[in-house]
C-alpha atoms as a PDB file:
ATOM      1  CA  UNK A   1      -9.735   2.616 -17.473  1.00  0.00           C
ATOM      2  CA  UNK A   2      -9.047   5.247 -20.225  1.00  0.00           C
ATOM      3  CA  UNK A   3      -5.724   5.345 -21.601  1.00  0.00           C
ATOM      4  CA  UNK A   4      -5.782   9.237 -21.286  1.00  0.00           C
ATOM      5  CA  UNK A   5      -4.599   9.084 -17.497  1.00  0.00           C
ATOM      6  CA  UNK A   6      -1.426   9.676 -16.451  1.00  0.00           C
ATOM      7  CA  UNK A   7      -1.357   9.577 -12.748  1.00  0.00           C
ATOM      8  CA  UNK A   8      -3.150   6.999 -10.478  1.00  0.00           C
ATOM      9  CA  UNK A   9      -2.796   9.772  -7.539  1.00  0.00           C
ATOM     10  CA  UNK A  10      -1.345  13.525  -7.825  1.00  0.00           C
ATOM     11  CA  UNK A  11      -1.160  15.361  -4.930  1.00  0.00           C
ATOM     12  CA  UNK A  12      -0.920  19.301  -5.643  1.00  0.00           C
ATOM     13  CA  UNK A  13       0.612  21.463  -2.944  1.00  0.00           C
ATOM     14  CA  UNK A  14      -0.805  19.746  -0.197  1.00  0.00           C
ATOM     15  CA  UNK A  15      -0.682  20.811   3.628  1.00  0.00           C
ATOM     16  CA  UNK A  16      -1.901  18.629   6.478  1.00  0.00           C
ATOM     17  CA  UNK A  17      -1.101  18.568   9.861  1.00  0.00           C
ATOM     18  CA  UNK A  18      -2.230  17.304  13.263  1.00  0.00           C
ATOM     19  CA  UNK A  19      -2.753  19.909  16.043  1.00  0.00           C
ATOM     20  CA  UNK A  20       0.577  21.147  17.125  1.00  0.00           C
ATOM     21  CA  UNK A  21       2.583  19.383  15.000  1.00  0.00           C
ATOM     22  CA  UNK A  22       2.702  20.066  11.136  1.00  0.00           C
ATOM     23  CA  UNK A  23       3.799  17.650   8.615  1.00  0.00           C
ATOM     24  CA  UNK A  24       3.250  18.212   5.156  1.00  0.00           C
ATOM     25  CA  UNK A  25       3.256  21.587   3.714  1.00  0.00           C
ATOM     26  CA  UNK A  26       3.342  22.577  -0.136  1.00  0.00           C
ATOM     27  CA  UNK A  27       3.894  18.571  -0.694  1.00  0.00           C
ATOM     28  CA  UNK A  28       3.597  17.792  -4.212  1.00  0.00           C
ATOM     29  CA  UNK A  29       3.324  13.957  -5.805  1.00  0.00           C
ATOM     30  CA  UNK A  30       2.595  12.163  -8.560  1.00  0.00           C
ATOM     31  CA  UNK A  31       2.274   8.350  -8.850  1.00  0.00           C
ATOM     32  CA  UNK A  32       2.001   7.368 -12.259  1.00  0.00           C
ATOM     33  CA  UNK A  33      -0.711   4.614 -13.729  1.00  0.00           C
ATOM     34  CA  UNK A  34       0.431   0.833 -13.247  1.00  0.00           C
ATOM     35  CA  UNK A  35       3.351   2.115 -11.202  1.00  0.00           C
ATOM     36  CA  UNK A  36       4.537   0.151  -7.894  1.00  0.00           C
ATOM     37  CA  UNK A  37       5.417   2.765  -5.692  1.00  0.00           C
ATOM     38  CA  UNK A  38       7.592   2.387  -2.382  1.00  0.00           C
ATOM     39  CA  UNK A  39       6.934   4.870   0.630  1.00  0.00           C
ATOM     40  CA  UNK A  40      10.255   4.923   3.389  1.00  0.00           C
ATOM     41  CA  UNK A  41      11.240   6.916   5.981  1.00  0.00           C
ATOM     42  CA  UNK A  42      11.713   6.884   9.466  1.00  0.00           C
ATOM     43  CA  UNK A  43       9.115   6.276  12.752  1.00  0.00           C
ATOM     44  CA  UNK A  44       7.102   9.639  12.148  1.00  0.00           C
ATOM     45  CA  UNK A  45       8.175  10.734   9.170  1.00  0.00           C
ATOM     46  CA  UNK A  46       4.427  10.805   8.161  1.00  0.00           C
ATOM     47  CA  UNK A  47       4.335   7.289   6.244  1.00  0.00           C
ATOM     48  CA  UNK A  48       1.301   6.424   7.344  1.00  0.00           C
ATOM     49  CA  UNK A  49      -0.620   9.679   7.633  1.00  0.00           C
ATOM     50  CA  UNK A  50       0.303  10.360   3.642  1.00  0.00           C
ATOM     51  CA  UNK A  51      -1.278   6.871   2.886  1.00  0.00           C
ATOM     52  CA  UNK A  52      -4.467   8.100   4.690  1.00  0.00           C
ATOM     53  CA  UNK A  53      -4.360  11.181   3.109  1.00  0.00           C
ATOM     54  CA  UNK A  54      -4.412   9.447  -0.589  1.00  0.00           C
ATOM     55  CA  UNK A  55      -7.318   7.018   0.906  1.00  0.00           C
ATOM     56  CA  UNK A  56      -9.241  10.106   1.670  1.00  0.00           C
ATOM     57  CA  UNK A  57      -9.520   8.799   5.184  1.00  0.00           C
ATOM     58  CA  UNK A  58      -7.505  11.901   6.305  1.00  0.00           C
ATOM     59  CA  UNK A  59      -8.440  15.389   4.615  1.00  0.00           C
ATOM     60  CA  UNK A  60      -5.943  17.592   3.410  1.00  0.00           C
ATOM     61  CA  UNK A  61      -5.672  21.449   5.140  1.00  0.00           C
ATOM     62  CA  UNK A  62      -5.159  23.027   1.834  1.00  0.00           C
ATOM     63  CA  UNK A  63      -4.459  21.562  -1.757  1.00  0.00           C
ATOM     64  CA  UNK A  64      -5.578  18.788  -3.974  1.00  0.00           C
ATOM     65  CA  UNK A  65      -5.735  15.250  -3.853  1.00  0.00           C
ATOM     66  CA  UNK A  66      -6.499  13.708  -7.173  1.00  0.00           C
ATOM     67  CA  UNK A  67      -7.088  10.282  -8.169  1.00  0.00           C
ATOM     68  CA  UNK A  68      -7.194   9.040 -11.672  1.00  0.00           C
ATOM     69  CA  UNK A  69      -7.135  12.547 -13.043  1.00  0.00           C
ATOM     70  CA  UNK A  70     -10.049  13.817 -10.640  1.00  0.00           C
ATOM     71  CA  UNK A  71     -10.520  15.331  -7.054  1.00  0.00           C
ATOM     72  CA  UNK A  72     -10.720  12.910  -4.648  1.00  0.00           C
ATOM     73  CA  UNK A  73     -13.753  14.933  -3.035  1.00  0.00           C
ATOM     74  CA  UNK A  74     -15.651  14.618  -6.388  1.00  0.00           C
ATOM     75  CA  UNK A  75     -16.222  10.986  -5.117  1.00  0.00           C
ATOM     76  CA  UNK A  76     -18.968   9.452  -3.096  1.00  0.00           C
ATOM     77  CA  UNK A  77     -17.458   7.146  -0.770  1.00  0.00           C
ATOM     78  CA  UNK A  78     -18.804   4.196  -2.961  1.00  0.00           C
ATOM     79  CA  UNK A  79     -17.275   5.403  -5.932  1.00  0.00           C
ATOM     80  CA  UNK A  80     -13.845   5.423  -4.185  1.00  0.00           C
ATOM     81  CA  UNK A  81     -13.781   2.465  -2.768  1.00  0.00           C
ATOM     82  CA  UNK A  82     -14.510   1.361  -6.714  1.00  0.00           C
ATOM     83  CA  UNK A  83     -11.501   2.702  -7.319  1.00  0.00           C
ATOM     84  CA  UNK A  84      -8.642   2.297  -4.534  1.00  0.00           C
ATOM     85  CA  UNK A  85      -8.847  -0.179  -1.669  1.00  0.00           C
ATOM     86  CA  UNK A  86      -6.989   0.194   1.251  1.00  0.00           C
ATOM     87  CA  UNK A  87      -5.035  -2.562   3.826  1.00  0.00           C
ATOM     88  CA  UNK A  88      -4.276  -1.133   6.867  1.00  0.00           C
ATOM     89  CA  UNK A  89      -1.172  -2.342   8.859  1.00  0.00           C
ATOM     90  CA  UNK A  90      -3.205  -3.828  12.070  1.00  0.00           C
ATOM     91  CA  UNK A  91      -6.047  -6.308  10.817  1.00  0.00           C
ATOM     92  CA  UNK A  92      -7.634  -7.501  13.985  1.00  0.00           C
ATOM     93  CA  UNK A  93     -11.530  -8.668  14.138  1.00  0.00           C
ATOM     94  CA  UNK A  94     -13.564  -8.313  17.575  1.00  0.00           C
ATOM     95  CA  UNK A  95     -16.280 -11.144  15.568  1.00  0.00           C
ATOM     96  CA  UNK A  96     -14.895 -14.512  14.745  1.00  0.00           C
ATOM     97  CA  UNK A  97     -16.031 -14.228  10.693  1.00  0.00           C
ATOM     98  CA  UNK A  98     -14.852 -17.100   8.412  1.00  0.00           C
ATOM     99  CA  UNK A  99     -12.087 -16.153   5.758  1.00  0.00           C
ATOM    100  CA  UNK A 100     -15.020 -16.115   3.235  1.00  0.00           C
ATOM    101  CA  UNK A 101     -16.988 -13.649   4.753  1.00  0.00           C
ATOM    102  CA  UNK A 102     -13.991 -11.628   5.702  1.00  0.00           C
ATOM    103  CA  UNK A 103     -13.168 -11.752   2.074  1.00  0.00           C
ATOM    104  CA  UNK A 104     -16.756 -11.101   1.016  1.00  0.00           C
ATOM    105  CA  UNK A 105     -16.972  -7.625   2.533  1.00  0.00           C
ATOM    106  CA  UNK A 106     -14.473  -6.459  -0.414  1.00  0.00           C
ATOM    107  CA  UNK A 107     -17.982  -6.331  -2.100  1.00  0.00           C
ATOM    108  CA  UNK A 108     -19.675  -4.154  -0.008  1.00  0.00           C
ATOM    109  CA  UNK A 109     -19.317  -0.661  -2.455  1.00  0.00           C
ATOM    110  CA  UNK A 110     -21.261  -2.509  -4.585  1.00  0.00           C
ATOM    111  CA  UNK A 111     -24.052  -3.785  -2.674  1.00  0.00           C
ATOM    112  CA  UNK A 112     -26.939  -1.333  -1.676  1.00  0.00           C
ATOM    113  CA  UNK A 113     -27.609  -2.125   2.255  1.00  0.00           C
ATOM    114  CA  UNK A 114     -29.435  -5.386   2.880  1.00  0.00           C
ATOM    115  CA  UNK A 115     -28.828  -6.581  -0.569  1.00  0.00           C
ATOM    116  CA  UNK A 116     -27.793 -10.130  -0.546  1.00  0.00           C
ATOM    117  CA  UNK A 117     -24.708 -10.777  -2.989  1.00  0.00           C
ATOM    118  CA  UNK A 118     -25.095 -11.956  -6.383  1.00  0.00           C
ATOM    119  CA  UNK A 119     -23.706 -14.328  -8.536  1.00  0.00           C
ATOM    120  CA  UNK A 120     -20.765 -11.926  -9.763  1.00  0.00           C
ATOM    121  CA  UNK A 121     -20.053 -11.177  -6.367  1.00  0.00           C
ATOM    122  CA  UNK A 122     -19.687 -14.694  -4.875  1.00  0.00           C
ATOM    123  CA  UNK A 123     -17.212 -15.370  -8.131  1.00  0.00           C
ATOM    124  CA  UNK A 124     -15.152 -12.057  -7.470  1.00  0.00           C
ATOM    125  CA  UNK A 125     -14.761 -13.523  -3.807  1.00  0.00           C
ATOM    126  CA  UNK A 126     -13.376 -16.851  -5.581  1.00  0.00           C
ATOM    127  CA  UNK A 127     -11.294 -15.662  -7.749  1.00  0.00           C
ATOM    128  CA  UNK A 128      -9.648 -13.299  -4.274  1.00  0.00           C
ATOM    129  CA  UNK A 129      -9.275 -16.385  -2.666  1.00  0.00           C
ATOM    130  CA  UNK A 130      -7.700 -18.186  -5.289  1.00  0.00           C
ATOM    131  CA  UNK A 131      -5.330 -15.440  -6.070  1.00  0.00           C
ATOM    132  CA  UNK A 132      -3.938 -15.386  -3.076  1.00  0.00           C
ATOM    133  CA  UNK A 133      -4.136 -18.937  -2.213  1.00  0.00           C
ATOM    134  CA  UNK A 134      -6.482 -18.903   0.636  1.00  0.00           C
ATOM    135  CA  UNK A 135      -9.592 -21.098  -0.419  1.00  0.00           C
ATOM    136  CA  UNK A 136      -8.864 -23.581   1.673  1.00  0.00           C
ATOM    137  CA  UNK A 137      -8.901 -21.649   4.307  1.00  0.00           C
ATOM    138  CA  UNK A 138     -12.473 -20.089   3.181  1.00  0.00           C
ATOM    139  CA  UNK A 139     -14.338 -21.950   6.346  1.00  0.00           C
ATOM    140  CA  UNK A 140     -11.891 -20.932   8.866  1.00  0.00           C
ATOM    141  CA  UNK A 141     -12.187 -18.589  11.640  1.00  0.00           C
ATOM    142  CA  UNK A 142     -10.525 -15.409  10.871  1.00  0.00           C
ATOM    143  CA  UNK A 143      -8.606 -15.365  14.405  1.00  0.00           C
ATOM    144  CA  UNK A 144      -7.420 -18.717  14.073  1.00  0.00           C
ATOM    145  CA  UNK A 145      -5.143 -18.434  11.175  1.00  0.00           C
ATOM    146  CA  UNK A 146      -1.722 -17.448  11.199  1.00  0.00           C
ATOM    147  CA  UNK A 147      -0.114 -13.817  10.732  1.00  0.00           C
ATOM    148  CA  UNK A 148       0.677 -14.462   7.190  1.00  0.00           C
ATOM    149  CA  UNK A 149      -2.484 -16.448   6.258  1.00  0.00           C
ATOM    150  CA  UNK A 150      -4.057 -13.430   7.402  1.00  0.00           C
ATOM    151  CA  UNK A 151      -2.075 -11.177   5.654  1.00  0.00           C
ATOM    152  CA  UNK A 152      -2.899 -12.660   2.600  1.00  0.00           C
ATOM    153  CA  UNK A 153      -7.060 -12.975   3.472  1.00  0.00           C
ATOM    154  CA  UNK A 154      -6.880  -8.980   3.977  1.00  0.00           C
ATOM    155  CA  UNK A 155      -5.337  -8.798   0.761  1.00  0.00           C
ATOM    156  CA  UNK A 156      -8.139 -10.971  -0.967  1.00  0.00           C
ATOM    157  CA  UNK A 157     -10.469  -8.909   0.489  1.00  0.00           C
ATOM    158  CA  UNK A 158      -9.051  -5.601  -0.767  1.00  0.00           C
ATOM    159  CA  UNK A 159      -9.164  -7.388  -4.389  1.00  0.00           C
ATOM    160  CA  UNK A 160     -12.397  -8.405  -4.296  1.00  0.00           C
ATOM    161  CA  UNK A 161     -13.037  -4.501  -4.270  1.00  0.00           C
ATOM    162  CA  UNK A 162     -12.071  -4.760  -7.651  1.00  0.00           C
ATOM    163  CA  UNK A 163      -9.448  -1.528  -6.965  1.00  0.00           C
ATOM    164  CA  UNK A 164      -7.281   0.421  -9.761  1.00  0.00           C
ATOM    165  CA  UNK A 165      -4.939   1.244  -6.916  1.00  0.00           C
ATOM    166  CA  UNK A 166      -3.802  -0.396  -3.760  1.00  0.00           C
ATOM    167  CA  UNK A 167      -2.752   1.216  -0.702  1.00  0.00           C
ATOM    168  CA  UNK A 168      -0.862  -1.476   1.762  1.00  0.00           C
ATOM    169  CA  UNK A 169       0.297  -0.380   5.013  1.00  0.00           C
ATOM    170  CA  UNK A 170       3.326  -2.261   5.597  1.00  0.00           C
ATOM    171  CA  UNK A 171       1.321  -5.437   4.682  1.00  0.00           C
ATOM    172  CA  UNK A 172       4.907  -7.710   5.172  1.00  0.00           C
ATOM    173  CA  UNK A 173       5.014  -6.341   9.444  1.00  0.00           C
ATOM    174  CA  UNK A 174       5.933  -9.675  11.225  1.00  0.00           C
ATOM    175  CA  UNK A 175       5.979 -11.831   8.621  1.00  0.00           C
ATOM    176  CA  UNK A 176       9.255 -14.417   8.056  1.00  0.00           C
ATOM    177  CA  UNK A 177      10.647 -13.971   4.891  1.00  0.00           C
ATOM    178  CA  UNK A 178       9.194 -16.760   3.044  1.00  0.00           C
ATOM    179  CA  UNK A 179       5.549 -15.371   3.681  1.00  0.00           C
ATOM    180  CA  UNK A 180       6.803 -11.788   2.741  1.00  0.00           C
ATOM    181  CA  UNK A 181       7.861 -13.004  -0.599  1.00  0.00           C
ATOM    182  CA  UNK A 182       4.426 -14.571  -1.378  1.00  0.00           C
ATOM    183  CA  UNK A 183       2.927 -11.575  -0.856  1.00  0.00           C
ATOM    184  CA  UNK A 184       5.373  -9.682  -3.226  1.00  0.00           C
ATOM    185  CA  UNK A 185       4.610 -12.261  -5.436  1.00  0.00           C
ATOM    186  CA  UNK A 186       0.839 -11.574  -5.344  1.00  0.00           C
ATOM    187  CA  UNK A 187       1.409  -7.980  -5.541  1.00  0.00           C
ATOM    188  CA  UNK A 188       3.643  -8.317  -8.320  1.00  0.00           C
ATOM    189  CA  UNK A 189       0.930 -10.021 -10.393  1.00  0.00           C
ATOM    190  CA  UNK A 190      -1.423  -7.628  -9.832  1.00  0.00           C
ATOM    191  CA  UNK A 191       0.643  -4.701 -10.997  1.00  0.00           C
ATOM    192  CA  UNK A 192       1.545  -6.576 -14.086  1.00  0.00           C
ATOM    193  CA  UNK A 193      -2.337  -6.612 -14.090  1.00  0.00           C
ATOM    194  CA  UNK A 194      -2.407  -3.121 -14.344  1.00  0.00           C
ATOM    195  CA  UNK A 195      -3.093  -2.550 -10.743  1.00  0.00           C
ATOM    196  CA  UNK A 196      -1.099   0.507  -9.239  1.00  0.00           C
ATOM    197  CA  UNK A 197       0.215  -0.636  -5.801  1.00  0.00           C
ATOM    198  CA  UNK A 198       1.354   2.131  -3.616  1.00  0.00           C
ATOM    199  CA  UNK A 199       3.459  -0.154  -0.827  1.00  0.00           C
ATOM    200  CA  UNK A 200       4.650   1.253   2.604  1.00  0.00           C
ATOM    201  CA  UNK A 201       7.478  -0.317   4.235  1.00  0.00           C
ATOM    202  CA  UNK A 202       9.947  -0.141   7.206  1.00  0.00           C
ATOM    203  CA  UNK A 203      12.154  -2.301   5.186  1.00  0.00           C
ATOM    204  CA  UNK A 204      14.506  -0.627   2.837  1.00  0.00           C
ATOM    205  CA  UNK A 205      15.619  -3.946   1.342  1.00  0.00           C
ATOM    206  CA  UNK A 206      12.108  -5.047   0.766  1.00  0.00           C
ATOM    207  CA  UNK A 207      11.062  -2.083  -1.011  1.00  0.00           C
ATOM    208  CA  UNK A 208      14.254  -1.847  -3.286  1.00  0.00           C
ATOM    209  CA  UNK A 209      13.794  -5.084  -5.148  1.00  0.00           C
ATOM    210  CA  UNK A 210       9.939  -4.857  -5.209  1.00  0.00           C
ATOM    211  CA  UNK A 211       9.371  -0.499  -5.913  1.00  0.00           C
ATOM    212  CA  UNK A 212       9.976   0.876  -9.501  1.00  0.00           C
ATOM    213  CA  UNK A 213      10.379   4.301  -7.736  1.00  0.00           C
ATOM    214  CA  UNK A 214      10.776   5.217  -4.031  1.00  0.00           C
ATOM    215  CA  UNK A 215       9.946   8.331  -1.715  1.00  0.00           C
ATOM    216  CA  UNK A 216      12.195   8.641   0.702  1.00  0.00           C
ATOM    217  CA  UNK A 217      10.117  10.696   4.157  1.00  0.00           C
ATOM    218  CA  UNK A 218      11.976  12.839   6.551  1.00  0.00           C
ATOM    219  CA  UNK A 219       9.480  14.541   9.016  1.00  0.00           C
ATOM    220  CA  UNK A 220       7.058  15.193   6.627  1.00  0.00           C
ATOM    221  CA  UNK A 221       9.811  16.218   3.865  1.00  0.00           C
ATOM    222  CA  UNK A 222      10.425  14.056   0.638  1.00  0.00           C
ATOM    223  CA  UNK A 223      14.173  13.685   1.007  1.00  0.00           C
ATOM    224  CA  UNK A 224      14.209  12.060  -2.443  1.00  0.00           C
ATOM    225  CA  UNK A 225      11.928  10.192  -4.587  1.00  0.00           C
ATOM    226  CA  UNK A 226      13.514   8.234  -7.666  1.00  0.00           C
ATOM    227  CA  UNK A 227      14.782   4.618  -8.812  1.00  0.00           C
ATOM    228  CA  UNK A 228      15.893   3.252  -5.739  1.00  0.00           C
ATOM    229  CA  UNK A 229      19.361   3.253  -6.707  1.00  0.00           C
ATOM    230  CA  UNK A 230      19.536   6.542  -6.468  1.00  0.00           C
ATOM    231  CA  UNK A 231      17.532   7.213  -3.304  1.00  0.00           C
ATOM    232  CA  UNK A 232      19.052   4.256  -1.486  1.00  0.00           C
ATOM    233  CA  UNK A 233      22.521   5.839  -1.552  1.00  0.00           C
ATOM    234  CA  UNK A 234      24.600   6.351   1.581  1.00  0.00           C
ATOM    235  CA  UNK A 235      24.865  10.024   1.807  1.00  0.00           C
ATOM    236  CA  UNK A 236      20.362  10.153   1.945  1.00  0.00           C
ATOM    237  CA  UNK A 237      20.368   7.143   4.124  1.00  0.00           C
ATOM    238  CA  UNK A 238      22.513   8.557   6.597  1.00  0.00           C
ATOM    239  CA  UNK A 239      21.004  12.252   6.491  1.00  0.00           C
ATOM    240  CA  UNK A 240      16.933  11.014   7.025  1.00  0.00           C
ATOM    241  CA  UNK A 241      18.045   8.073   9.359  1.00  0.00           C
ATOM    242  CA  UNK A 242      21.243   9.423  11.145  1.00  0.00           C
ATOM    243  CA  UNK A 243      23.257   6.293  10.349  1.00  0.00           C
ATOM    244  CA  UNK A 244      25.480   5.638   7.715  1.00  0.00           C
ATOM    245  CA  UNK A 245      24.730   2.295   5.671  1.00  0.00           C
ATOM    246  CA  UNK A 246      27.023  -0.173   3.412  1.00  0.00           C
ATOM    247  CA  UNK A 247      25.319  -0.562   0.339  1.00  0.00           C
ATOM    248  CA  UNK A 248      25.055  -3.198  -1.658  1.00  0.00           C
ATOM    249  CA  UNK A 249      24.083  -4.757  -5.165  1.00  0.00           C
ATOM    250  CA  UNK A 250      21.365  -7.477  -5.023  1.00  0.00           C
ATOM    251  CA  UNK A 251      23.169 -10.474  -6.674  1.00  0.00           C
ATOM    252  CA  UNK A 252      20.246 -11.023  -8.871  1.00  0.00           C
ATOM    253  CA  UNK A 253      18.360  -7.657  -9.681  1.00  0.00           C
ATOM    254  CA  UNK A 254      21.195  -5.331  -8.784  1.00  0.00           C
ATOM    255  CA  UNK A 255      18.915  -3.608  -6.604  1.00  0.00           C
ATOM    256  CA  UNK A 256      20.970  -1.699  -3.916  1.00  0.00           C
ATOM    257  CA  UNK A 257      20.399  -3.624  -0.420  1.00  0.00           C
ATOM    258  CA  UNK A 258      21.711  -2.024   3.073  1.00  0.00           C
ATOM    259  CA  UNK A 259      23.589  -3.301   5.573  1.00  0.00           C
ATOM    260  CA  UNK A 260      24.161  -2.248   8.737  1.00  0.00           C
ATOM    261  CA  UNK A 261      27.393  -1.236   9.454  1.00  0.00           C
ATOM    262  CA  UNK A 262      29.219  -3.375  12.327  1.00  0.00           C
ATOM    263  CA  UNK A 263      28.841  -2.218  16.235  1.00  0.00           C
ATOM    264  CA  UNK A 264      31.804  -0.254  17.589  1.00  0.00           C
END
């Protein structure tokens, strides 16, 4: 990837809405190259819709969309999927595929239709299994795993895409927190990769020790977006979520953790 861009995804005075209810209007972002990015907010704050919208799955009403520098509609859907994969939050499969094939459809933008992989593409699929510590599950069926072995397939399949930017839709839902650091762990080594990771959570903690910078959603609003110290203060928390939060300092990063304040 050229050094000469800036921004892994710009958004430019963007408008989208569903019918009757509009979200974003005049919303302007950018996420910088290499950057791990955190996405918070509320249930429909528009978390999810905004990740669609940079996945070019959704279409915005009016603005831009860029990614790496360039309109996202200047893409063939091939091309993009060169470039950013996406993991949705729900990963179920109506076929009972093995982990390997599962994995192996990361490869698919570069296959024409009916062409059997290659030699490259069977090692790409290694090296996503590997990386996320799945080959020995490469013979298993899909559906028979658990949650967080799954979690981590899905991931090996978006790498075997070979993306410049990930797009994970809360990919640490229902996971204990032993399987949710794993996959921070994989993410993290991607990023220092130079793979930019745009990460969606529910979980304020979660995103505050893994995010460089976090947006903070309120109804389709960015209430803030900064270091997560200073989005993850009381006085935001309280105003987007309607309760007011103890914060914390993470005894090992410093990075500020919530807690709940105490039933009355």
């Amino acid at each position: 990837m050229s050094a000469s861009i800036d921004h892994s995804i710009e958004l430019r005075d963007m408008r989208f809405g569903y019918a009757r209810k509009p979200l974003f209007a005049d919303f302007s972002l950018a996420i910088r190259r290499q950057e791990f990015f955190g996405i918070v907010g509320p249930n429909g704050s528009g978390k999810t819709t905004l990740l669609r919208l940079m996945a070019g799955l959704l279409h915005p009403q009016s603005g831009l969309v860029m990614i790496q520098d360039r309109p996202l509609t200047d893409y063939s859907r091939r091309e993009l999927a060169r470039v950013v994969a996406f993991a949705p939050q729900e990963n179920h499969f109506a076929l009972d595929f093995s982990v390997e094939d599962v994995v192996l459809m990361g490869r698919n933008p570069f296959l024409h239709r009916f062409q059997q992989p290659g030699s490259h593409d069977i090692a790409q699929v290694r090296a996503a299994l590997e990386f996320t510590d799945t080959v020995h599950l490469k013979d298993q069926n899909i559906n028979r795993i658990s949650g967080g072995e799954r979690q981590r397939v899905v991931l090996a399949r978006t790498l075997a895409q070979e993306p410049r930017i990930l797009l994970l839709d809360e990919p640490t839902s229902h996971l204990d927190f032993a399987q949710q650091l794993r996959i921070l762990e994989i993410l993290r080594r991607l990023n220092r990769q130079g793979v930019t990771i745009v990460f969606l959570s529910h979980d304020l903690n979660l995103a505050s020790v893994a995010c460089s910078r976090v947006l903070l959603l309120d109804k389709g609003h960015p209430a803030a977006c900064d270091t997560p110290d200073r989005v993850l203060v009381p006085d935001l928390v309280e105003r987007v979520y309607g309760v007011r939060p103890l914060v914390n300092k993470h005894p090992e990063t410093g990075a500020p953790q919530i807690v709940l304040p105490g039933p009355h």
